[in-house]
N, C-alpha and C. Protein backbone atom coordinates (compact mmCIF):
# COMPACT_ATOMS: atom_id res chain seq x y z
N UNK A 1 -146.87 -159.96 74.86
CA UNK A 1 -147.33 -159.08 73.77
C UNK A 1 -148.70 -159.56 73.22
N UNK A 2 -148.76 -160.97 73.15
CA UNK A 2 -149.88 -161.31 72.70
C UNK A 2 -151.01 -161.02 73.33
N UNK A 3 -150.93 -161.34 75.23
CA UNK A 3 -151.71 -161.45 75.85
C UNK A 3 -152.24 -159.89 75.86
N UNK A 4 -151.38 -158.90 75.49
CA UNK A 4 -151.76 -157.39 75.71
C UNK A 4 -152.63 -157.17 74.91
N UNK A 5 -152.83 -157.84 73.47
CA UNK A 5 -153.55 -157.13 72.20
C UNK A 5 -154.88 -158.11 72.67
N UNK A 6 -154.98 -159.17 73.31
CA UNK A 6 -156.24 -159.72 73.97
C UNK A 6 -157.13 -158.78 74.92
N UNK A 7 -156.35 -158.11 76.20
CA UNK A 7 -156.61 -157.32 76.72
C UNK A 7 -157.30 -155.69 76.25
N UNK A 8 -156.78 -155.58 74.59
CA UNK A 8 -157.06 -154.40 74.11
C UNK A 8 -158.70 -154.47 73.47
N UNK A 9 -158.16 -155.88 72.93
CA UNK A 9 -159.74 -156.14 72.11
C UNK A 9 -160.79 -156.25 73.16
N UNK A 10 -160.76 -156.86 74.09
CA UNK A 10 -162.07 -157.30 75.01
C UNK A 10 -162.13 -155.86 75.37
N UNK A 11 -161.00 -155.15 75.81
CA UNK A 11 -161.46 -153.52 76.38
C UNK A 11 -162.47 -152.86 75.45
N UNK A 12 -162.17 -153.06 74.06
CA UNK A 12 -162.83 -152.22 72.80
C UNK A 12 -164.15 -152.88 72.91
N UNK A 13 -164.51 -154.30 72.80
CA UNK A 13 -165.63 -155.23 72.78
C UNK A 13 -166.24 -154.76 74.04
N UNK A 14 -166.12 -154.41 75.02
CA UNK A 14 -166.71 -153.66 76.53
C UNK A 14 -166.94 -152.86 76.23
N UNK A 15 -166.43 -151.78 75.21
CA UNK A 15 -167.16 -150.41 75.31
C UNK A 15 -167.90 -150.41 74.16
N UNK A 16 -167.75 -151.03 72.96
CA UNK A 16 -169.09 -151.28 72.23
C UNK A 16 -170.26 -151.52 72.84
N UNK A 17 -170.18 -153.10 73.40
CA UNK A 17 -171.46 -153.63 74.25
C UNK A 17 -172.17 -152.12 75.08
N UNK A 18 -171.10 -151.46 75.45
CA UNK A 18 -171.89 -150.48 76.60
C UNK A 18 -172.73 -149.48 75.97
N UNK A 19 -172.22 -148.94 74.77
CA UNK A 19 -172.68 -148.21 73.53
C UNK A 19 -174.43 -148.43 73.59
N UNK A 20 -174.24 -150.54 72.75
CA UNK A 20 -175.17 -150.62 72.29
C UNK A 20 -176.52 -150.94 73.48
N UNK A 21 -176.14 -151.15 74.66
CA UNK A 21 -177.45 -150.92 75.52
C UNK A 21 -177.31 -149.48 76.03
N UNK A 22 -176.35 -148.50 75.58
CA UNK A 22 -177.24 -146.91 76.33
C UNK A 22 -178.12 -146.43 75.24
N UNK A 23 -177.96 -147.35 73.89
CA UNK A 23 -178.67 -146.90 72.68
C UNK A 23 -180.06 -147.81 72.57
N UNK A 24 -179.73 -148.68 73.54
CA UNK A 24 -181.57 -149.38 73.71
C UNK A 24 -182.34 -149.98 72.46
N UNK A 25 -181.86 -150.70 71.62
CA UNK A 25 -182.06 -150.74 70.54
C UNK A 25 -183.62 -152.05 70.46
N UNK A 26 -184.15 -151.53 69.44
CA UNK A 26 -185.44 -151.98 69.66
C UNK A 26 -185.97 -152.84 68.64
N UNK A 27 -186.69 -153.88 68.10
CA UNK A 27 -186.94 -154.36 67.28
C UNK A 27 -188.36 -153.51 66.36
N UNK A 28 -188.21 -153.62 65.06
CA UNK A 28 -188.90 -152.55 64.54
C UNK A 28 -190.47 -153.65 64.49
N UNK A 29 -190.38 -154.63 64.91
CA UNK A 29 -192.07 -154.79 65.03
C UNK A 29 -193.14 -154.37 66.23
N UNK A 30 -194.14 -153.61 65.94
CA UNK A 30 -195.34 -153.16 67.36
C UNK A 30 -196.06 -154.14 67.13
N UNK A 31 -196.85 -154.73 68.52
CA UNK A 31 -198.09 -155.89 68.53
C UNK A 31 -198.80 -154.75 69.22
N UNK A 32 -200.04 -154.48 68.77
CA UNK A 32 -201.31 -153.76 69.12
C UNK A 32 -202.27 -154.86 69.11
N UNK A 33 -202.70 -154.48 71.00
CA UNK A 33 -203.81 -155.89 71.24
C UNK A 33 -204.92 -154.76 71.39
N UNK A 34 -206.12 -155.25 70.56
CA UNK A 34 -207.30 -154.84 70.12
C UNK A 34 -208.28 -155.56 70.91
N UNK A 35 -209.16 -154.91 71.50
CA UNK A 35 -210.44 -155.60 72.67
C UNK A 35 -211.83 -155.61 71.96
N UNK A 36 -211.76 -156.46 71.40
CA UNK A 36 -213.49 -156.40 70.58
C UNK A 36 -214.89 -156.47 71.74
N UNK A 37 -215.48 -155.89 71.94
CA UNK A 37 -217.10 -155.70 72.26
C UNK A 37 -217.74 -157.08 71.98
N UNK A 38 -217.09 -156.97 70.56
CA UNK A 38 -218.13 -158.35 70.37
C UNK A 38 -219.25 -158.16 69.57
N UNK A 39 -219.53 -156.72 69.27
CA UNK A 39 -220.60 -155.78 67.97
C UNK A 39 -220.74 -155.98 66.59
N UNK A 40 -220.99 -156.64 66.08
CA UNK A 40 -220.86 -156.64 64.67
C UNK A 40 -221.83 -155.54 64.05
N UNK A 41 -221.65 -154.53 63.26
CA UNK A 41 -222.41 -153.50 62.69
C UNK A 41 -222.00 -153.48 61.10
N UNK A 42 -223.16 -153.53 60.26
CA UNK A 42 -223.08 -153.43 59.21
C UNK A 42 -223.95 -152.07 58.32
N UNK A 43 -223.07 -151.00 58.22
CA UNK A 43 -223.63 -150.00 57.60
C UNK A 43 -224.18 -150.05 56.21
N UNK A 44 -225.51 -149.70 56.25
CA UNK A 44 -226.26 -149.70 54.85
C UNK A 44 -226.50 -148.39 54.17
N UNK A 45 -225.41 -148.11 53.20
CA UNK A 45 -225.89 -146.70 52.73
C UNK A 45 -226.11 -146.24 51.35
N UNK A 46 -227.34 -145.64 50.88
CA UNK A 46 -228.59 -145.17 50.10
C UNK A 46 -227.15 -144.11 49.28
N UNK A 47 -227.37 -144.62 48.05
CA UNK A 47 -226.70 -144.01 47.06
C UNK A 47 -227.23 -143.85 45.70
N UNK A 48 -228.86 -143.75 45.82
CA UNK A 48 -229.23 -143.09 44.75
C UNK A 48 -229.93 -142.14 44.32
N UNK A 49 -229.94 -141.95 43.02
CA UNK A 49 -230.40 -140.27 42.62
C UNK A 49 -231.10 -139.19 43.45
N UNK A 50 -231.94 -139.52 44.25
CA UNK A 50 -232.39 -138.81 45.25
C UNK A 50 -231.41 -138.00 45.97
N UNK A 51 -229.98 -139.11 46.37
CA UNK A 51 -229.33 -138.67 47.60
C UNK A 51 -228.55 -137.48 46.73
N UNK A 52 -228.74 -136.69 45.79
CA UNK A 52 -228.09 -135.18 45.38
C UNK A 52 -229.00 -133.98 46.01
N UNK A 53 -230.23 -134.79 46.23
CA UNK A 53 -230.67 -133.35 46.61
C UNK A 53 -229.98 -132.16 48.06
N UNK A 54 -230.17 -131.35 47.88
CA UNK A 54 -229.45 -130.30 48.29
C UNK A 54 -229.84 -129.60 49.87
N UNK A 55 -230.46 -130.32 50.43
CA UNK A 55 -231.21 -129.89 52.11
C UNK A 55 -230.83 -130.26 52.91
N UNK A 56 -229.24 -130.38 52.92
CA UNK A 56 -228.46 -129.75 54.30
C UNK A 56 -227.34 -129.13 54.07
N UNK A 57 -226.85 -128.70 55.31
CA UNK A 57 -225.56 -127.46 55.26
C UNK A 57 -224.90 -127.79 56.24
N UNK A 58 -223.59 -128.37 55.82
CA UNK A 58 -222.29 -128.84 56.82
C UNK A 58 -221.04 -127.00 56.12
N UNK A 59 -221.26 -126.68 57.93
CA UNK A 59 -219.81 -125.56 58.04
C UNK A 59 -220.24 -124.94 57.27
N UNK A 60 -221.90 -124.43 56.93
CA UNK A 60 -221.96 -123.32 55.96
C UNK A 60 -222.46 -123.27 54.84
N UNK A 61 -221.55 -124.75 54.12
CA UNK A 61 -221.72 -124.88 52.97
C UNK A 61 -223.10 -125.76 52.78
N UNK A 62 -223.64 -125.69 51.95
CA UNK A 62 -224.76 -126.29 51.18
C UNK A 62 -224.84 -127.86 50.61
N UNK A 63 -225.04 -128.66 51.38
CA UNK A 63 -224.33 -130.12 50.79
C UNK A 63 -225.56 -130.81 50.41
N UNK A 64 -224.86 -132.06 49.75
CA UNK A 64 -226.22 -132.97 49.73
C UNK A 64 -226.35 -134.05 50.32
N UNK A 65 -227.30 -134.70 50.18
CA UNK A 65 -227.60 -136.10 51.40
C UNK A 65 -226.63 -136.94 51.44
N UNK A 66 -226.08 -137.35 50.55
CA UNK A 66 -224.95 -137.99 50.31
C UNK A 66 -223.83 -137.78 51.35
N UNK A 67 -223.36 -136.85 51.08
CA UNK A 67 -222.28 -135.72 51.71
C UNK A 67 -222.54 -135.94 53.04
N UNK A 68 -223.72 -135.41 53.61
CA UNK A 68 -223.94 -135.40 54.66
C UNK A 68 -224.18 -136.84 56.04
N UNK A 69 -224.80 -137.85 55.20
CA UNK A 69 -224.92 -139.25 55.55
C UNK A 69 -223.45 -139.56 55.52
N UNK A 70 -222.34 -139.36 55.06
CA UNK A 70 -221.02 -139.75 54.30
C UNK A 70 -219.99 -139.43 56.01
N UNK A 71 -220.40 -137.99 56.12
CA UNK A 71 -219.76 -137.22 57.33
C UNK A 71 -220.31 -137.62 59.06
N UNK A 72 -221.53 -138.05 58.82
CA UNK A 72 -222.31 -139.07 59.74
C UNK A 72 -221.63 -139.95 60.16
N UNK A 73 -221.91 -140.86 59.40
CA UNK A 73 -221.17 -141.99 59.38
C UNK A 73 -219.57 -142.32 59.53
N UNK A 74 -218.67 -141.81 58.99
CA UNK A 74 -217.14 -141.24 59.20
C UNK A 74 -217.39 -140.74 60.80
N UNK A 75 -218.23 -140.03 61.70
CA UNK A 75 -218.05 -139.91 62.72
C UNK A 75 -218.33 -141.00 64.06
N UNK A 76 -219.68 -141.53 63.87
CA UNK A 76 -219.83 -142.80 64.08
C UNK A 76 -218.53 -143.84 63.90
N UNK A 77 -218.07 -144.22 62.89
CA UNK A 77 -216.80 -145.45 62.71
C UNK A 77 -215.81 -144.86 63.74
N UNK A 78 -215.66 -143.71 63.92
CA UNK A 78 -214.49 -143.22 64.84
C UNK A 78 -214.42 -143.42 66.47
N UNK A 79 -216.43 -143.44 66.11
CA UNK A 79 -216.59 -143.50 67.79
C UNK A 79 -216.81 -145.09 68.04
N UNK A 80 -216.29 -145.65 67.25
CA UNK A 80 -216.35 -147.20 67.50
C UNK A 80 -215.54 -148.09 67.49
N UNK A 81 -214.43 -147.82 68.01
CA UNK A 81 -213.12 -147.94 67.79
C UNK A 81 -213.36 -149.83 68.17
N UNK A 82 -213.94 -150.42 69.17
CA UNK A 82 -214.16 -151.76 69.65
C UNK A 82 -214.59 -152.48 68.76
N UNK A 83 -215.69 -152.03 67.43
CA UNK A 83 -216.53 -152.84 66.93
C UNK A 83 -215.75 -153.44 65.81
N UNK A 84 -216.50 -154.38 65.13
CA UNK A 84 -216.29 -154.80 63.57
C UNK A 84 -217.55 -153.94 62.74
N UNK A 85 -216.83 -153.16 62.07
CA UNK A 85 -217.96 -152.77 60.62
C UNK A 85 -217.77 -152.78 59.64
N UNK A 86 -218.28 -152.48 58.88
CA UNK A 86 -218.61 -153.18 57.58
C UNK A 86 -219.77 -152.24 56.93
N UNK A 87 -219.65 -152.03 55.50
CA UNK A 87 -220.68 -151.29 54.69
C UNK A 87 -220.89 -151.73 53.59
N UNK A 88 -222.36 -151.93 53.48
CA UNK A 88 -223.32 -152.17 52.10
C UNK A 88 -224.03 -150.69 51.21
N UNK A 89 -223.20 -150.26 50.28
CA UNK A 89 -224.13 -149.62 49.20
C UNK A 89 -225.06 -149.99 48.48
N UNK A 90 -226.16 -149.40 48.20
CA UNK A 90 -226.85 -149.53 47.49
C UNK A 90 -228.21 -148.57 47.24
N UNK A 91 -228.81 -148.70 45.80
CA UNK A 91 -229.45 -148.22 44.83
C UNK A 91 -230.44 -149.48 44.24
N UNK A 92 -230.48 -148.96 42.82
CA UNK A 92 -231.15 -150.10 42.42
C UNK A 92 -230.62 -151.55 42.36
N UNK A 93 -229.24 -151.60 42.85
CA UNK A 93 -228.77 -152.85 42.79
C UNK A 93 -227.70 -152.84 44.33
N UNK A 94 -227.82 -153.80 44.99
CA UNK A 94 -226.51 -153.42 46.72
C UNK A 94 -225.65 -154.65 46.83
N UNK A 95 -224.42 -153.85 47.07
CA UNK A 95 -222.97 -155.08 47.35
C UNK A 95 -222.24 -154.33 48.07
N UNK A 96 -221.17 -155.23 48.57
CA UNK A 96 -220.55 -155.32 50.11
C UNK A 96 -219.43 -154.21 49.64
N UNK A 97 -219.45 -153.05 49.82
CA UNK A 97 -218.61 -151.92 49.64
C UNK A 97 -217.27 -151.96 50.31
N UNK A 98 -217.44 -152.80 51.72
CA UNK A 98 -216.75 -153.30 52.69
C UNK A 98 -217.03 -154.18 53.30
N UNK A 99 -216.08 -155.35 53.90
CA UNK A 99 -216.38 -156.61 54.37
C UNK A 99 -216.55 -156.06 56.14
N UNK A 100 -216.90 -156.78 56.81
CA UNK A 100 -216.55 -156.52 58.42
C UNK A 100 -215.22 -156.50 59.04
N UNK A 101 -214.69 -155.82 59.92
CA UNK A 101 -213.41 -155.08 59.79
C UNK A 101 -213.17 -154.41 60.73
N UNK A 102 -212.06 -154.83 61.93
CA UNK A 102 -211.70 -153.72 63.48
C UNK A 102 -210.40 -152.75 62.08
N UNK A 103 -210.38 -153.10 61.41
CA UNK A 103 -209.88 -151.86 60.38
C UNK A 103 -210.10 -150.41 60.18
N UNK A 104 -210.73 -149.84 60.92
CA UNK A 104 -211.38 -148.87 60.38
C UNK A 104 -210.99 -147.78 59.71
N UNK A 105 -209.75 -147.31 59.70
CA UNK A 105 -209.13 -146.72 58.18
C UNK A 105 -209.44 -146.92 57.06
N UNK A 106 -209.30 -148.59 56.63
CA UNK A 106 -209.66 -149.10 55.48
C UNK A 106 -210.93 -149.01 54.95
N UNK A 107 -212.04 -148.62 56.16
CA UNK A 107 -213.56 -148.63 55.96
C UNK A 107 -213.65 -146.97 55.51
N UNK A 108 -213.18 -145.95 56.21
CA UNK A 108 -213.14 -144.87 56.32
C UNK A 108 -212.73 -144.46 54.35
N UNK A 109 -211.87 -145.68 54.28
CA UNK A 109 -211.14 -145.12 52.57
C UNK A 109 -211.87 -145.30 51.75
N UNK A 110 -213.03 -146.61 52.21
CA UNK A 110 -213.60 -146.88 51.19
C UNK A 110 -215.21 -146.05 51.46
N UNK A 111 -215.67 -145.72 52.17
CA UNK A 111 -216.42 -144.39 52.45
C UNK A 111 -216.31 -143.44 51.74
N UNK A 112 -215.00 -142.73 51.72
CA UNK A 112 -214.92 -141.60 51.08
C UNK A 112 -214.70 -141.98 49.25
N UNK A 113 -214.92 -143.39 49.29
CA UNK A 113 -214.63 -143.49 47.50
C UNK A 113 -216.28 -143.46 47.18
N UNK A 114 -217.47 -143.93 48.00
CA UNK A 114 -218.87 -143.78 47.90
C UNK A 114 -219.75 -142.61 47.06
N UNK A 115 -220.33 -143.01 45.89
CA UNK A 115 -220.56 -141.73 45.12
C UNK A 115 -221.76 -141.72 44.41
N UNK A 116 -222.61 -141.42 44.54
CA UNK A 116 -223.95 -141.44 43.67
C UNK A 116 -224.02 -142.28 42.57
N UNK A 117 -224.89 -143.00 42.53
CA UNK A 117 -225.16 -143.79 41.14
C UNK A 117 -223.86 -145.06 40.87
N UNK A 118 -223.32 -145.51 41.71
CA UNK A 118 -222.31 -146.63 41.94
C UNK A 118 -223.30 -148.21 42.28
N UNK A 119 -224.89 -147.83 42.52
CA UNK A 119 -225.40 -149.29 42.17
C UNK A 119 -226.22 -149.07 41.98
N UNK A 120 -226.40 -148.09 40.72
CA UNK A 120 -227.78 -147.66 39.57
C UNK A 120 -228.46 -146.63 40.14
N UNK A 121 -230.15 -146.69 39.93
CA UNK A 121 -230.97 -145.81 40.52
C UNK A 121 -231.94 -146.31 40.74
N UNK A 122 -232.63 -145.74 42.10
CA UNK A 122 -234.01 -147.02 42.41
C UNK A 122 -233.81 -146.66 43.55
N UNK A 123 -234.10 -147.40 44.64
CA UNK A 123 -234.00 -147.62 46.37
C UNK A 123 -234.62 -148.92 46.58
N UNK A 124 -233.86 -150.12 46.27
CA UNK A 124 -234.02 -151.45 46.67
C UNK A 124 -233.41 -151.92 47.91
N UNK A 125 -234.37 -150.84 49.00
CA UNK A 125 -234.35 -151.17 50.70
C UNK A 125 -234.59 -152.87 50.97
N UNK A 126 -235.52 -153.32 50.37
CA UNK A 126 -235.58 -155.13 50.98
C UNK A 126 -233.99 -155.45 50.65
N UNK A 127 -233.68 -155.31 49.20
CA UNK A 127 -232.49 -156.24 48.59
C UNK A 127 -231.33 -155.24 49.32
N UNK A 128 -231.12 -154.78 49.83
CA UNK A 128 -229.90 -154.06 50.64
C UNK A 128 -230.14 -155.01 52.31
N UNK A 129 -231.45 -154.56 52.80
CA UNK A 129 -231.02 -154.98 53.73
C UNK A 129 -231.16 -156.81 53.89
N UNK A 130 -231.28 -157.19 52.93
CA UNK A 130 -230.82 -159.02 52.78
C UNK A 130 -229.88 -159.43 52.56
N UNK A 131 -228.73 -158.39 51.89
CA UNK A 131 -227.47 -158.57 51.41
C UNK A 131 -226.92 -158.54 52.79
N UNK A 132 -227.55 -157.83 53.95
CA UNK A 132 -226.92 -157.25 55.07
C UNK A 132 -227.09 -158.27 56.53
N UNK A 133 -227.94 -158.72 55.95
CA UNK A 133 -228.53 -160.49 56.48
C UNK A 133 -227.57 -161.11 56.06
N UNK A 134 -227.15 -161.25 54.93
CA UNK A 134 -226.74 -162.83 54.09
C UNK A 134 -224.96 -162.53 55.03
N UNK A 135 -224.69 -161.22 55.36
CA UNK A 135 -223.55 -161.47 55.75
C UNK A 135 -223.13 -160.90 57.14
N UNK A 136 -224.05 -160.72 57.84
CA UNK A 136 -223.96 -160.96 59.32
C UNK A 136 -224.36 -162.74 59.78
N UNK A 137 -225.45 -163.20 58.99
CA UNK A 137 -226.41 -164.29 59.94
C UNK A 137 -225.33 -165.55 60.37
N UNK A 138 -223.80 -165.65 59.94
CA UNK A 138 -223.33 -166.59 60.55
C UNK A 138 -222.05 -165.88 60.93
N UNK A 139 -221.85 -164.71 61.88
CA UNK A 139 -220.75 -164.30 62.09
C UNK A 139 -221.05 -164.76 63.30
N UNK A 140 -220.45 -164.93 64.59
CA UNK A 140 -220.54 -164.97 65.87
C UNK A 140 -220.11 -163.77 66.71
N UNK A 141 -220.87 -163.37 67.18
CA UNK A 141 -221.28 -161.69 68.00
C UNK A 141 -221.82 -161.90 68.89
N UNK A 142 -222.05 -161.16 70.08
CA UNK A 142 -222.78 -160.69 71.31
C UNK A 142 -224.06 -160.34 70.46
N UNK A 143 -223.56 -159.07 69.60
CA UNK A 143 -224.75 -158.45 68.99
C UNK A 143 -224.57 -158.45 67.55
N UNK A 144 -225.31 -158.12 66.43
CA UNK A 144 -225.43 -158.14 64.77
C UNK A 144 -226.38 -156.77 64.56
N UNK A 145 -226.24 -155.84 64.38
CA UNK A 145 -226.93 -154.96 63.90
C UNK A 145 -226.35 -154.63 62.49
N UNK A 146 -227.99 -154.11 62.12
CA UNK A 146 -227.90 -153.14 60.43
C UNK A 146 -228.66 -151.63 60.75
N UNK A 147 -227.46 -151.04 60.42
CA UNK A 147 -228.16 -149.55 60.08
C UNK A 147 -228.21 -149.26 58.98
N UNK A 148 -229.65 -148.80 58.31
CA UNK A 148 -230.18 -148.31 57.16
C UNK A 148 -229.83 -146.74 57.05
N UNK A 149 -228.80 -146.12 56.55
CA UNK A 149 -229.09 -144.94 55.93
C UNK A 149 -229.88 -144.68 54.71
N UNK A 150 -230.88 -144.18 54.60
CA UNK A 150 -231.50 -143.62 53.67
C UNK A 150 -232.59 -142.45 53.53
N UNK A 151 -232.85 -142.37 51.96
CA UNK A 151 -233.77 -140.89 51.96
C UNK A 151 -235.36 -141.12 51.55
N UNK A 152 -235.37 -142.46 51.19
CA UNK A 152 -236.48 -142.76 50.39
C UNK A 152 -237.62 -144.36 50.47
N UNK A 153 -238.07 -144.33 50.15
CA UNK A 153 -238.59 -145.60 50.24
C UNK A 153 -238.57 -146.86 49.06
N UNK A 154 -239.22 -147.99 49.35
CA UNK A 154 -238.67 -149.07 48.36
C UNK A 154 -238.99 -148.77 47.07
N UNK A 155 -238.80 -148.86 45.83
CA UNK A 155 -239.57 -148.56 44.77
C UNK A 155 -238.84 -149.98 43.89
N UNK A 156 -238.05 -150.65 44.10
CA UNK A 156 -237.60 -151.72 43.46
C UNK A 156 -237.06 -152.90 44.51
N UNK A 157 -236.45 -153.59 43.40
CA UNK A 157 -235.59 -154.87 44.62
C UNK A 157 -236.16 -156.18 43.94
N UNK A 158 -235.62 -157.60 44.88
CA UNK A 158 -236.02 -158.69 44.56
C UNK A 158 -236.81 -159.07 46.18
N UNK A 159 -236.64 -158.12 47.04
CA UNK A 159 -236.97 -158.80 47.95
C UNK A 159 -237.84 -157.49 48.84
N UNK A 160 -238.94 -157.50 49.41
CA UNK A 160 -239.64 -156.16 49.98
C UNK A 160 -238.74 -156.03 51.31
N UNK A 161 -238.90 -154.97 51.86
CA UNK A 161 -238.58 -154.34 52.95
C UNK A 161 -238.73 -155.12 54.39
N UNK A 162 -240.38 -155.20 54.48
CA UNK A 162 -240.33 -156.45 55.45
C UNK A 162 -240.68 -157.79 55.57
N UNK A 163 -240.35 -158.18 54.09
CA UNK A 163 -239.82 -159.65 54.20
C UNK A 163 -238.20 -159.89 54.75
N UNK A 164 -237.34 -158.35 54.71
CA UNK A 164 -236.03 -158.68 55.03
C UNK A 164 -235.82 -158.71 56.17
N UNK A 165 -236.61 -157.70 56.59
CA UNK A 165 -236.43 -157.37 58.32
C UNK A 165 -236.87 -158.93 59.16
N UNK A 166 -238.11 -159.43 58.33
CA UNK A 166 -238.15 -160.96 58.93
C UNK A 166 -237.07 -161.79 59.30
N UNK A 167 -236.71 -161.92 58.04
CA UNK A 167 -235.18 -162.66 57.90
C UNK A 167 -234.24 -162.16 58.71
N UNK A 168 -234.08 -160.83 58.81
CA UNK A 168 -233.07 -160.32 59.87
C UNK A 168 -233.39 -160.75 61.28
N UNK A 169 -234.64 -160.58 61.75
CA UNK A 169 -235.48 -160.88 62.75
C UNK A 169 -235.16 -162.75 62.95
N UNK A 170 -235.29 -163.57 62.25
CA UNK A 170 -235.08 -164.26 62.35
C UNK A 170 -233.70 -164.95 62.47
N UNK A 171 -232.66 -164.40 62.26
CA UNK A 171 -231.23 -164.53 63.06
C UNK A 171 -230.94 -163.75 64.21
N UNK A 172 -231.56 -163.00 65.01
CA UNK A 172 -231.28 -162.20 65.45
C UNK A 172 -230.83 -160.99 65.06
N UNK A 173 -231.02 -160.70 64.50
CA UNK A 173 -230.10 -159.40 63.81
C UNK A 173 -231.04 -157.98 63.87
N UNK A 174 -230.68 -157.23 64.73
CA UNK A 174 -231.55 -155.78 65.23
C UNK A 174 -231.32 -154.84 63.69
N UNK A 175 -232.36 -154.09 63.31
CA UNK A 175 -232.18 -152.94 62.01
C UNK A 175 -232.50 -152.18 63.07
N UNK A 176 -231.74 -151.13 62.67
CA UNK A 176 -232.37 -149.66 63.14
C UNK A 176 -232.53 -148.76 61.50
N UNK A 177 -233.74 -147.85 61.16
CA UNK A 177 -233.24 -147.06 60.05
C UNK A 177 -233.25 -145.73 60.36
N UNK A 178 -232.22 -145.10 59.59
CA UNK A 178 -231.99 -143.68 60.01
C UNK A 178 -232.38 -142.82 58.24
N UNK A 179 -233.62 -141.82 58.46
CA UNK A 179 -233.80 -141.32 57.72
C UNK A 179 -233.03 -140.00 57.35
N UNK A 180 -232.99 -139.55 56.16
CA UNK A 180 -231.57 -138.71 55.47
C UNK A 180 -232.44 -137.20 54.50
N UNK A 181 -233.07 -136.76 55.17
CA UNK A 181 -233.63 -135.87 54.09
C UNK A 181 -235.23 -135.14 54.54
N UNK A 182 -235.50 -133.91 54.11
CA UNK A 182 -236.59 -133.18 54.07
C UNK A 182 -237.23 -134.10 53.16
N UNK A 183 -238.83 -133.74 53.95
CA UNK A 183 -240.09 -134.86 52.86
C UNK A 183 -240.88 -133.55 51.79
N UNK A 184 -241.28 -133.51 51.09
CA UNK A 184 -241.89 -132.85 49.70
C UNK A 184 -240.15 -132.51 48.93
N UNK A 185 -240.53 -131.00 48.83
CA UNK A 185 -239.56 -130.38 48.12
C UNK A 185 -238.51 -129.88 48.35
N UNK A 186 -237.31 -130.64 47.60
CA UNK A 186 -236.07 -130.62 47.54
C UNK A 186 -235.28 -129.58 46.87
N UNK A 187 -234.14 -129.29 46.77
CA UNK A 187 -233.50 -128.14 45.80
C UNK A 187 -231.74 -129.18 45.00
N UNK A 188 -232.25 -129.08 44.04
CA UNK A 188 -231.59 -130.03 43.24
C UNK A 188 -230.35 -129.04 42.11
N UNK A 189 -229.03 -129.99 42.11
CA UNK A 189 -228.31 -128.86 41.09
C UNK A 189 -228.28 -129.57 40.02
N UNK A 190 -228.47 -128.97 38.85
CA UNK A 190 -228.27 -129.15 37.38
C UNK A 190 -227.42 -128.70 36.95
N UNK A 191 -226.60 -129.49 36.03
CA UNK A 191 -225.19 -128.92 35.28
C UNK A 191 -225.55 -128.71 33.70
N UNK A 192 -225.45 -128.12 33.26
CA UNK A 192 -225.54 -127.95 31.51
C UNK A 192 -224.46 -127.24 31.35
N UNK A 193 -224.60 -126.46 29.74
CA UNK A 193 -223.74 -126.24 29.12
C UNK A 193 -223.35 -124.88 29.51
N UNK A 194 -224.84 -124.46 29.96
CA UNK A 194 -224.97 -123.05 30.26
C UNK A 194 -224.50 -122.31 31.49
N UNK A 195 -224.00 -123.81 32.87
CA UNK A 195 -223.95 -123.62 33.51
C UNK A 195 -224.25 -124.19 34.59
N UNK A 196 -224.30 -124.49 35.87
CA UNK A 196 -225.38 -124.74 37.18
C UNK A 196 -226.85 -123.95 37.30
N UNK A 197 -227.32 -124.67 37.79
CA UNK A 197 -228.40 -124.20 37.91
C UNK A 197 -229.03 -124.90 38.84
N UNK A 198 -229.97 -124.25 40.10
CA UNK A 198 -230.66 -125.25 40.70
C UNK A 198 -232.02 -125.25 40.59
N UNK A 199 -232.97 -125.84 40.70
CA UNK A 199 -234.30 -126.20 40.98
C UNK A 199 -234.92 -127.17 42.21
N UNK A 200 -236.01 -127.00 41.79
CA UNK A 200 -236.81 -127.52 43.54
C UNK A 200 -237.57 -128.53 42.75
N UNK A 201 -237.53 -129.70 43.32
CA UNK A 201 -238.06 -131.02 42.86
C UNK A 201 -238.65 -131.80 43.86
N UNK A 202 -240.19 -131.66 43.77
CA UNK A 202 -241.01 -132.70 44.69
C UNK A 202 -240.43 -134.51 45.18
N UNK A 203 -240.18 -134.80 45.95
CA UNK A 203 -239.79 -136.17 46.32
C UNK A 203 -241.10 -136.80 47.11
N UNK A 204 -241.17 -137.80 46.84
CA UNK A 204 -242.27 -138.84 47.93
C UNK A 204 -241.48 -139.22 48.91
């Protein structure tokens, strides 16, 4: 009698076991192996007062430089799935918006938080692209590039334009700049009380 209820259990314990491998059961952690290039890219992007003006049109609509550099760039990070990037804002004052990063969701989130007048007003091109130096020049890369988005030229900073590119030049570090905008006259929106309103505003 005894030996029968032995016989019953191991039968039951056999058809569990069989259960749990037709059910294949899996451990809930994924390892995703990531192949770096070896690219380090650090996006530099122009976030001041200028970048509202109104001279381009994404799908129709009427956007501004901002917007449009914003949707640029978001397409670029996508097509770079290998690299590390990383983005510097700046205006009259530039800081690391994003660190370097095979993340690129996290870069993408903090992109779309990017908004006019988040580091003053001005275009301090030297002091952006030194900030963009100070944090590539000891990463280890194949390559170190800075891309400059912008609309305008230097009008402030602590440091000129090509004293930075020196410095960049002098770690190796390639700039490319990509210009963002029609040259004279712009079409600008104004908000009051009365309403929107736009006007056309000469730019240098």
């Amino acid at each position: 009698m005894y030996l029968r209820h032995i016989l019953i259990a191991l039968r039951c314990l056999s058809i569990c076991l069989l259960v749990l491998a037709i059910a294949r059961p899996q451990s809930g952690r994924k390892t995703t192996e990531i192949i770096s290039e070896g690219v380090d890219i650090m996006l530099v992007v122009d976030t001041s007062g200028s970048m509202q003006a109104l001279d381009f049109t994404l799908d129709g609509e009427r956007v501004n430089r901002l917007r449009a550099v914003k949707n640029v760039v978001a397409d670029f990070v996508r097509g770079r799935q290998n690299d590390r990037l990383g983005m510097i804002v700046f205006a009259k004052e530039a800081y690391t918006q994003c660190p370097l990063t095979l993340d690129h969701g996290v870069l993408l989130s903090f992109l779309d938080k990017v908004s006019i007048g988040i580091a003053g007003d001005g275009t301090a091109v030297g002091t952006a692209i030194g900030v963009a130096v100070k944090r590539l020049k000891d990463v280890e890369a194949k390559s170190r590039v800075i891309i400059l988005l912008t609309d305008g030229r230097n009008n402030t900073g602590r440091i000129s334009p090509d004293k930075a590119a020196e410095l960049a030049a002098k770690y190796g570090i390639k700039v490319y700049t990509i210009g963002a905008g029609t040259k004279g006259k712009a079409p600008f929106l104004v908000r009051t009380f009365l309403g929107a309103n736009m006007y056309i505003k000469m730019l240098i």
